[in-house]
PDB file of N, CA and C in Angstrom:
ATOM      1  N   UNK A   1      -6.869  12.513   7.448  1.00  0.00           N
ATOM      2  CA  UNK A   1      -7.756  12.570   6.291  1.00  0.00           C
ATOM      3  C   UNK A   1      -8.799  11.473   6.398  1.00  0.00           C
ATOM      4  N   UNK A   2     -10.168  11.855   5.735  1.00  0.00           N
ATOM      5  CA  UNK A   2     -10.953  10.774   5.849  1.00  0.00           C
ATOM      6  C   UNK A   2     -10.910  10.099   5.190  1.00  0.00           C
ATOM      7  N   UNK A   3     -10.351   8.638   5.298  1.00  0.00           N
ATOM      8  CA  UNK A   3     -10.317   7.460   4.306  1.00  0.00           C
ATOM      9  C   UNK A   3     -11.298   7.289   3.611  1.00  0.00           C
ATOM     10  N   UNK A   4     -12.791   8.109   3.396  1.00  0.00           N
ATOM     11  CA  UNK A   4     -13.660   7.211   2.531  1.00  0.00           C
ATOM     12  C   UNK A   4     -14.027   8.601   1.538  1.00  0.00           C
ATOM     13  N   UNK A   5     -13.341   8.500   0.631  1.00  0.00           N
ATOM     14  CA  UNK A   5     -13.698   9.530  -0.570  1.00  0.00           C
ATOM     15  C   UNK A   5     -12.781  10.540  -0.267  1.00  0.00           C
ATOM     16  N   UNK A   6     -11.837  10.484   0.831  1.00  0.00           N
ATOM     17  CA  UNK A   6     -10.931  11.442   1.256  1.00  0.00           C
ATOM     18  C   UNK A   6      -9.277  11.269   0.011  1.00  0.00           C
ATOM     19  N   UNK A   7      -8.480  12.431   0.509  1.00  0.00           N
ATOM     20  CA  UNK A   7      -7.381  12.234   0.327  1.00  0.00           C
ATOM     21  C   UNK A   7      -6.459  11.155   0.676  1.00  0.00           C
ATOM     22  N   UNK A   8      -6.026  10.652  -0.518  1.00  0.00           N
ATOM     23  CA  UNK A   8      -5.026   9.441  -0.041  1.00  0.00           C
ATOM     24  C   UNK A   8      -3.882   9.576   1.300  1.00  0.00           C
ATOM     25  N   UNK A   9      -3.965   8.544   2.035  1.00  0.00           N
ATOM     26  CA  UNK A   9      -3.082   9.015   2.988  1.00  0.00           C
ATOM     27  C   UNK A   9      -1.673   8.089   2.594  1.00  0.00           C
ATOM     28  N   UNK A  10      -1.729   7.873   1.885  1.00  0.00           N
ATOM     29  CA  UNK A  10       0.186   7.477   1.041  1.00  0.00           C
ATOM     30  C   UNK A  10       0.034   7.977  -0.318  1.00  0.00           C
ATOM     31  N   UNK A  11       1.348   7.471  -0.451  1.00  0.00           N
ATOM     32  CA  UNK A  11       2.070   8.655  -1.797  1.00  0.00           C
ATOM     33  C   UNK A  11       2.772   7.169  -2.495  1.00  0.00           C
ATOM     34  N   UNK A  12       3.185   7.403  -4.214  1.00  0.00           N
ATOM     35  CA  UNK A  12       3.733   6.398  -4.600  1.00  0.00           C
ATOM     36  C   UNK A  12       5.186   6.743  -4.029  1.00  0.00           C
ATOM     37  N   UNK A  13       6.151   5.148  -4.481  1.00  0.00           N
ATOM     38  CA  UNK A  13       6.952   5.164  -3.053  1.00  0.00           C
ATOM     39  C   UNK A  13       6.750   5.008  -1.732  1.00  0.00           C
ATOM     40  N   UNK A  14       5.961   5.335  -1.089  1.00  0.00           N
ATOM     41  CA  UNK A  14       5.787   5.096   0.554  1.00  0.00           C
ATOM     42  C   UNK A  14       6.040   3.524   0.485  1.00  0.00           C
ATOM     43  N   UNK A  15       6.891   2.964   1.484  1.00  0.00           N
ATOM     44  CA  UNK A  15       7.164   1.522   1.799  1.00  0.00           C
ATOM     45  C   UNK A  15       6.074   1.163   3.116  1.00  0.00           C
ATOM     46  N   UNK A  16       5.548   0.168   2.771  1.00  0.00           N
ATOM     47  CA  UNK A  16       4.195  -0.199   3.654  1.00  0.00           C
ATOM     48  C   UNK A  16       4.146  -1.683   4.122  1.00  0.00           C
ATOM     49  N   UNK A  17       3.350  -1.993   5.070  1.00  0.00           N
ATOM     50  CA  UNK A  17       3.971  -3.012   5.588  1.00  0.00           C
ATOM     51  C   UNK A  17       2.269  -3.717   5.238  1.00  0.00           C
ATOM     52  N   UNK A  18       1.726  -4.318   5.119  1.00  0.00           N
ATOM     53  CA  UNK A  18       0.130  -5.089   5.045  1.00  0.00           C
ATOM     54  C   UNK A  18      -0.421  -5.897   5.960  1.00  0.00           C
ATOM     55  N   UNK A  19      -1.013  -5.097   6.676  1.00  0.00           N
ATOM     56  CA  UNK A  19      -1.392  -5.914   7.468  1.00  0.00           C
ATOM     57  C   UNK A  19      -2.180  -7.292   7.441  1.00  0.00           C
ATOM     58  N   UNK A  20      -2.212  -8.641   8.345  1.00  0.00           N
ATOM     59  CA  UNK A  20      -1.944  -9.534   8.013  1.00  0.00           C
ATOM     60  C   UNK A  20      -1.967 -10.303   6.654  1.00  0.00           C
ATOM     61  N   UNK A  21      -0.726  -9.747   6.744  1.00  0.00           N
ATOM     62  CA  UNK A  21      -0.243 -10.046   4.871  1.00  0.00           C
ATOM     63  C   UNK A  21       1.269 -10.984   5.246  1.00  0.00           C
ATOM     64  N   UNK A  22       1.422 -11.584   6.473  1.00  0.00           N
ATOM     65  CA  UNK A  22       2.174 -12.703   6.519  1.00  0.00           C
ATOM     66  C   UNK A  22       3.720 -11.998   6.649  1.00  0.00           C
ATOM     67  N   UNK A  23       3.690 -10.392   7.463  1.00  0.00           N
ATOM     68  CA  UNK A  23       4.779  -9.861   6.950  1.00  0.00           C
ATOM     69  C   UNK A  23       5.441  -9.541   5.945  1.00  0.00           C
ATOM     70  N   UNK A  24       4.276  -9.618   4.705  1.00  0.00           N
ATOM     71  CA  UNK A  24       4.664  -8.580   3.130  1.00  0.00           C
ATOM     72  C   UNK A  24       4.608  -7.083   3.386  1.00  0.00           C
ATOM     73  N   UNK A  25       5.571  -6.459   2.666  1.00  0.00           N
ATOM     74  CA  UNK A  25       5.895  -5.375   2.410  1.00  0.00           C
ATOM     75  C   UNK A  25       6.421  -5.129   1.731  1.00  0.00           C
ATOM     76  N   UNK A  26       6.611  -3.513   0.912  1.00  0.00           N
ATOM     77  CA  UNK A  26       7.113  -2.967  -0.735  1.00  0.00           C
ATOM     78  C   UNK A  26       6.541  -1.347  -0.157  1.00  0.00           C
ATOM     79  N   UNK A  27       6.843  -1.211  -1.385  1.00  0.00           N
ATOM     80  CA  UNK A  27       6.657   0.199  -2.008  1.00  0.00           C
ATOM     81  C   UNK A  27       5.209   0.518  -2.715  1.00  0.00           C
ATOM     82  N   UNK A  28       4.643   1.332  -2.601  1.00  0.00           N
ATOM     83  CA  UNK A  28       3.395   1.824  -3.357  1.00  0.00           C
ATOM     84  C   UNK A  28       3.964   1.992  -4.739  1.00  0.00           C
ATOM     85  N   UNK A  29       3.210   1.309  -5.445  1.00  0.00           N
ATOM     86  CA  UNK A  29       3.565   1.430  -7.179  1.00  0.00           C
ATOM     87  C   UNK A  29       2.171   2.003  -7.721  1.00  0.00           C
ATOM     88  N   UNK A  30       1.389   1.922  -7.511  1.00  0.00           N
ATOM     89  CA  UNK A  30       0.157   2.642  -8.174  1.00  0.00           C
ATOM     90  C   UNK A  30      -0.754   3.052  -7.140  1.00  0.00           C
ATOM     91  N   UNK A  31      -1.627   4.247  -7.229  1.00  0.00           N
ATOM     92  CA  UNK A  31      -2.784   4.680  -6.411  1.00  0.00           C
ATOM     93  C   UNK A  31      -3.928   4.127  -7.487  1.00  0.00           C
ATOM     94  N   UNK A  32      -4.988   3.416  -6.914  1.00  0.00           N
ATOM     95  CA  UNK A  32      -5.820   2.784  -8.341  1.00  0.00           C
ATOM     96  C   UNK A  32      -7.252   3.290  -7.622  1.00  0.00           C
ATOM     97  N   UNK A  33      -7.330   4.504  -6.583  1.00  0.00           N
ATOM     98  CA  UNK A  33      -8.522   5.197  -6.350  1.00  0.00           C
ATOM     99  C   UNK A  33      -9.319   4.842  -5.414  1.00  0.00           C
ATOM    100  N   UNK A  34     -10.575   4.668  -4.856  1.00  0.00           N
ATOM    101  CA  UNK A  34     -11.750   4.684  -4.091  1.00  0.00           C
ATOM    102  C   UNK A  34     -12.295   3.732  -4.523  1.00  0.00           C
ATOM    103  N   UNK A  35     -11.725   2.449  -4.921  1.00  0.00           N
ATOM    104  CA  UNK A  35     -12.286   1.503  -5.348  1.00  0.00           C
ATOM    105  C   UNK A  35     -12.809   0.307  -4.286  1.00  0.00           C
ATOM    106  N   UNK A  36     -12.239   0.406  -3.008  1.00  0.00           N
ATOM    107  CA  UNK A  36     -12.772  -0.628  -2.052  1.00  0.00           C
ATOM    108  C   UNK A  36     -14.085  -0.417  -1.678  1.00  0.00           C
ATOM    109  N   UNK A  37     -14.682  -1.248  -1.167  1.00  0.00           N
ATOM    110  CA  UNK A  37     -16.102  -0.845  -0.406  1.00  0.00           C
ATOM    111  C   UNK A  37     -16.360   0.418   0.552  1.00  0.00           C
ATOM    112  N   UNK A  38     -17.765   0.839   0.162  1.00  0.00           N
ATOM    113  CA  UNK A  38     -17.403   2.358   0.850  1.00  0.00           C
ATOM    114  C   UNK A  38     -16.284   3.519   0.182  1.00  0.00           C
ATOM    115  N   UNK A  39     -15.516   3.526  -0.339  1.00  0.00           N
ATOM    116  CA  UNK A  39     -15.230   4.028  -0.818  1.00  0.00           C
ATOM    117  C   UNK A  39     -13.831   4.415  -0.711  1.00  0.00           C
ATOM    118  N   UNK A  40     -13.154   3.183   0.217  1.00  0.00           N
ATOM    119  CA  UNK A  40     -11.949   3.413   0.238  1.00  0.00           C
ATOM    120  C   UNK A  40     -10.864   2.938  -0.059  1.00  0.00           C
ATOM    121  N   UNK A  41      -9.466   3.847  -0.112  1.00  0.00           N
ATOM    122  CA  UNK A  41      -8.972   4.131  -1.241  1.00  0.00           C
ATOM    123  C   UNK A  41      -7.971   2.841  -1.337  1.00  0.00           C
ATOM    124  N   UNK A  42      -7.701   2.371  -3.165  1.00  0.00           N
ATOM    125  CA  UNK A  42      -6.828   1.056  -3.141  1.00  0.00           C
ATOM    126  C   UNK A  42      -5.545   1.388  -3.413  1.00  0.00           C
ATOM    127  N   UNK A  43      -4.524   0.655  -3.470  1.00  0.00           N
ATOM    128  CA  UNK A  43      -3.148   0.713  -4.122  1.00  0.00           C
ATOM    129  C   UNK A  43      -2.734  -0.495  -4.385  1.00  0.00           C
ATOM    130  N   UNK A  44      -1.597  -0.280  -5.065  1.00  0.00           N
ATOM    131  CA  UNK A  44      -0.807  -1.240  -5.789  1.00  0.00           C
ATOM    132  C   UNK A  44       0.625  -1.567  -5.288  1.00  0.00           C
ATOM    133  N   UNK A  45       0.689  -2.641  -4.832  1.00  0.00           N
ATOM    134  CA  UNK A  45       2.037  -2.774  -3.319  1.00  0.00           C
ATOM    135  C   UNK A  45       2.899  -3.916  -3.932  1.00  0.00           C
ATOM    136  N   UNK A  46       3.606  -3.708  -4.707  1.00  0.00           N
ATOM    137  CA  UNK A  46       5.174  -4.343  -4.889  1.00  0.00           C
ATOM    138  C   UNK A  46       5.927  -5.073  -4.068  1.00  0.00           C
ATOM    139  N   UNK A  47       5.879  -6.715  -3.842  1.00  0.00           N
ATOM    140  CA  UNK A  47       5.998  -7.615  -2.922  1.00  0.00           C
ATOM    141  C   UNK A  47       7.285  -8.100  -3.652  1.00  0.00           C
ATOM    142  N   UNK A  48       8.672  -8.340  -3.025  1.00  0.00           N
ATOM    143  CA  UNK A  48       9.650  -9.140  -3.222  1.00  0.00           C
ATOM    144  C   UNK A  48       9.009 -10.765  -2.655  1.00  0.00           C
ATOM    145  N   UNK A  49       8.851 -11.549  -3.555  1.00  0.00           N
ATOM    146  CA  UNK A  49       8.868 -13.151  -3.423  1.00  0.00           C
ATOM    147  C   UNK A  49       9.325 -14.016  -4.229  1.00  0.00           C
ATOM    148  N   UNK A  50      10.461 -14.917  -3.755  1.00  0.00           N
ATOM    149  CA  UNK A  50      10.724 -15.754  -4.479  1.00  0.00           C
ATOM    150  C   UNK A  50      10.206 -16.751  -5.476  1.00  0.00           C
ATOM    151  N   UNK A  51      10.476 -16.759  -6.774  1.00  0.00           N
ATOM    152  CA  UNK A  51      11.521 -16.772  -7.325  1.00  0.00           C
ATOM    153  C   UNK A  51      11.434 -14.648  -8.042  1.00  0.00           C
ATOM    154  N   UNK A  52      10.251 -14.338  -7.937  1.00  0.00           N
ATOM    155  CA  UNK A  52      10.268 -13.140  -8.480  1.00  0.00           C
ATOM    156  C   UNK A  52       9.248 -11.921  -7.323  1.00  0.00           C
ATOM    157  N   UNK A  53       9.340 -11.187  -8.207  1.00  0.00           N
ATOM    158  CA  UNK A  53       8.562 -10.080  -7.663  1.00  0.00           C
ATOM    159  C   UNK A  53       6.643  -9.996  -7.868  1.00  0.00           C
ATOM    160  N   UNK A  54       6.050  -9.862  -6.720  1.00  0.00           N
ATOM    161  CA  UNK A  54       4.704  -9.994  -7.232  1.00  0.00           C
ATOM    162  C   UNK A  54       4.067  -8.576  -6.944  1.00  0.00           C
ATOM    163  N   UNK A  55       2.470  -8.121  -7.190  1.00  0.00           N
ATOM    164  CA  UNK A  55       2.263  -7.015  -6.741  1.00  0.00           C
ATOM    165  C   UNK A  55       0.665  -7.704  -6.435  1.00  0.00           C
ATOM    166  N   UNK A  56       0.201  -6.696  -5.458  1.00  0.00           N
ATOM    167  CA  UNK A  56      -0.711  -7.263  -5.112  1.00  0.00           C
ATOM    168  C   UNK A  56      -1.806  -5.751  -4.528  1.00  0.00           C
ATOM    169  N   UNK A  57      -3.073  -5.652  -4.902  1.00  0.00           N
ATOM    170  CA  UNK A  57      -4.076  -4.262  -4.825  1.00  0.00           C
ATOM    171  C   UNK A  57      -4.490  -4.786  -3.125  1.00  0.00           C
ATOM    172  N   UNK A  58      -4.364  -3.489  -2.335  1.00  0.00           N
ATOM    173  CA  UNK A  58      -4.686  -3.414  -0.975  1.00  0.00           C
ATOM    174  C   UNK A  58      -5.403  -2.222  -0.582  1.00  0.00           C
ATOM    175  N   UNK A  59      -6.382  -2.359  -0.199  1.00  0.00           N
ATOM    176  CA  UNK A  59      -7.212  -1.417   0.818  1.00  0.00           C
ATOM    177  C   UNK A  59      -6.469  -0.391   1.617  1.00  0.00           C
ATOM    178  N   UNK A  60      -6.711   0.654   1.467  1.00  0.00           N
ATOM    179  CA  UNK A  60      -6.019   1.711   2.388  1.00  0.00           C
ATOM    180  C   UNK A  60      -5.876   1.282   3.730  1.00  0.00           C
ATOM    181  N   UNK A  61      -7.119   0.923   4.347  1.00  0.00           N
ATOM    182  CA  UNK A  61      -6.925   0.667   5.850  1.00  0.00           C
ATOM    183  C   UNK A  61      -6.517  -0.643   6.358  1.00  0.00           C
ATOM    184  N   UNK A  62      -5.569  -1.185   5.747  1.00  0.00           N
ATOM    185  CA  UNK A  62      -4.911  -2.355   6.206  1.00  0.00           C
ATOM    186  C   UNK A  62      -3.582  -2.198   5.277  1.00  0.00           C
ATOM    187  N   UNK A  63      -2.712  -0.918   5.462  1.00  0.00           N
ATOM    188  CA  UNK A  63      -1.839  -0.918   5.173  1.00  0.00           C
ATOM    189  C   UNK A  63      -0.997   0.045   6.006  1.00  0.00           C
ATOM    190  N   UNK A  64       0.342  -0.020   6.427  1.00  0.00           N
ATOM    191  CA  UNK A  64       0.760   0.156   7.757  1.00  0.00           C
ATOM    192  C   UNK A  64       2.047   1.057   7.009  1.00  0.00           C
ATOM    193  N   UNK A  65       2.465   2.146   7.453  1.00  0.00           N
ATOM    194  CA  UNK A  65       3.441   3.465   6.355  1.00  0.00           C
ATOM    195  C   UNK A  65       4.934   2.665   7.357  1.00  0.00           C
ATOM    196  N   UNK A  66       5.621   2.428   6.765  1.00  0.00           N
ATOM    197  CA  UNK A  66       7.443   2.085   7.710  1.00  0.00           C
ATOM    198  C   UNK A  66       8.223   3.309   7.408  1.00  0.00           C
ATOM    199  N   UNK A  67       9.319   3.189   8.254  1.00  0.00           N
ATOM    200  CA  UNK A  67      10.091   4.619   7.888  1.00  0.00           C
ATOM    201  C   UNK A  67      10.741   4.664   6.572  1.00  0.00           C
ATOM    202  N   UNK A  68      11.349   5.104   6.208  1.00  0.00           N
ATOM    203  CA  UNK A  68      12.033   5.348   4.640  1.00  0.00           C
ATOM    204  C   UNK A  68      13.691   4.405   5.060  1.00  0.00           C
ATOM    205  N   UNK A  69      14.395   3.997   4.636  1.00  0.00           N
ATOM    206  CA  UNK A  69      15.188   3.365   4.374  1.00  0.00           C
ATOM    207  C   UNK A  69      16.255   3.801   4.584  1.00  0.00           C
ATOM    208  N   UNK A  70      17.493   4.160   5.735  1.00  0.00           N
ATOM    209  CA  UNK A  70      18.629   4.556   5.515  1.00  0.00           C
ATOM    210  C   UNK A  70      19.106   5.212   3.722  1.00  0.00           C
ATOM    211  N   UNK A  71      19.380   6.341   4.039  1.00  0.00           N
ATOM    212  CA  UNK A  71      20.292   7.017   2.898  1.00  0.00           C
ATOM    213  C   UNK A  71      19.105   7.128   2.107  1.00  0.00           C
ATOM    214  N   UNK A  72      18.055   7.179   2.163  1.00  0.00           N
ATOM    215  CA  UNK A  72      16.901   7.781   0.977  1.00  0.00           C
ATOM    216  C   UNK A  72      15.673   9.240   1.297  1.00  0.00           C
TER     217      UNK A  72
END
């Protein structure tokens, strides 16, 4: 799909890895649209960090799909 005004190429749920994001990774919690430059598409990525959980909006094309998780 074409990333710029195209169809999202993740789904909420998809576990994603960010690229250089220091080895953060989560789950897609929100699709928040075509909001990056050009027109491509953002989300909302659910980071486990101590002491809590953070979330943080990422650019489609610097986000990397991992396999699904044993037993899911």
């Amino acid at each position: 799909a074409d990333p710029v005004y195209g169809t999202p190429l993740f789904k909420l749920g998809d576990r994603v890895r960010i690229r250089h994001g220091y080895g953060w990774k989560g789950p897609i919690v929100e699709w928040r649209g075509p909001l990056a430059p050009g027109g491509v598409q953002v989300y909302r990525v659910r980071i486990q960090k101590r002491p809590k959980e953070e979330f943080i909006e990422v650019p489609e094309d610097q986000l990397i799909l991992l396999p699904p998780k044993p037993g899911r």
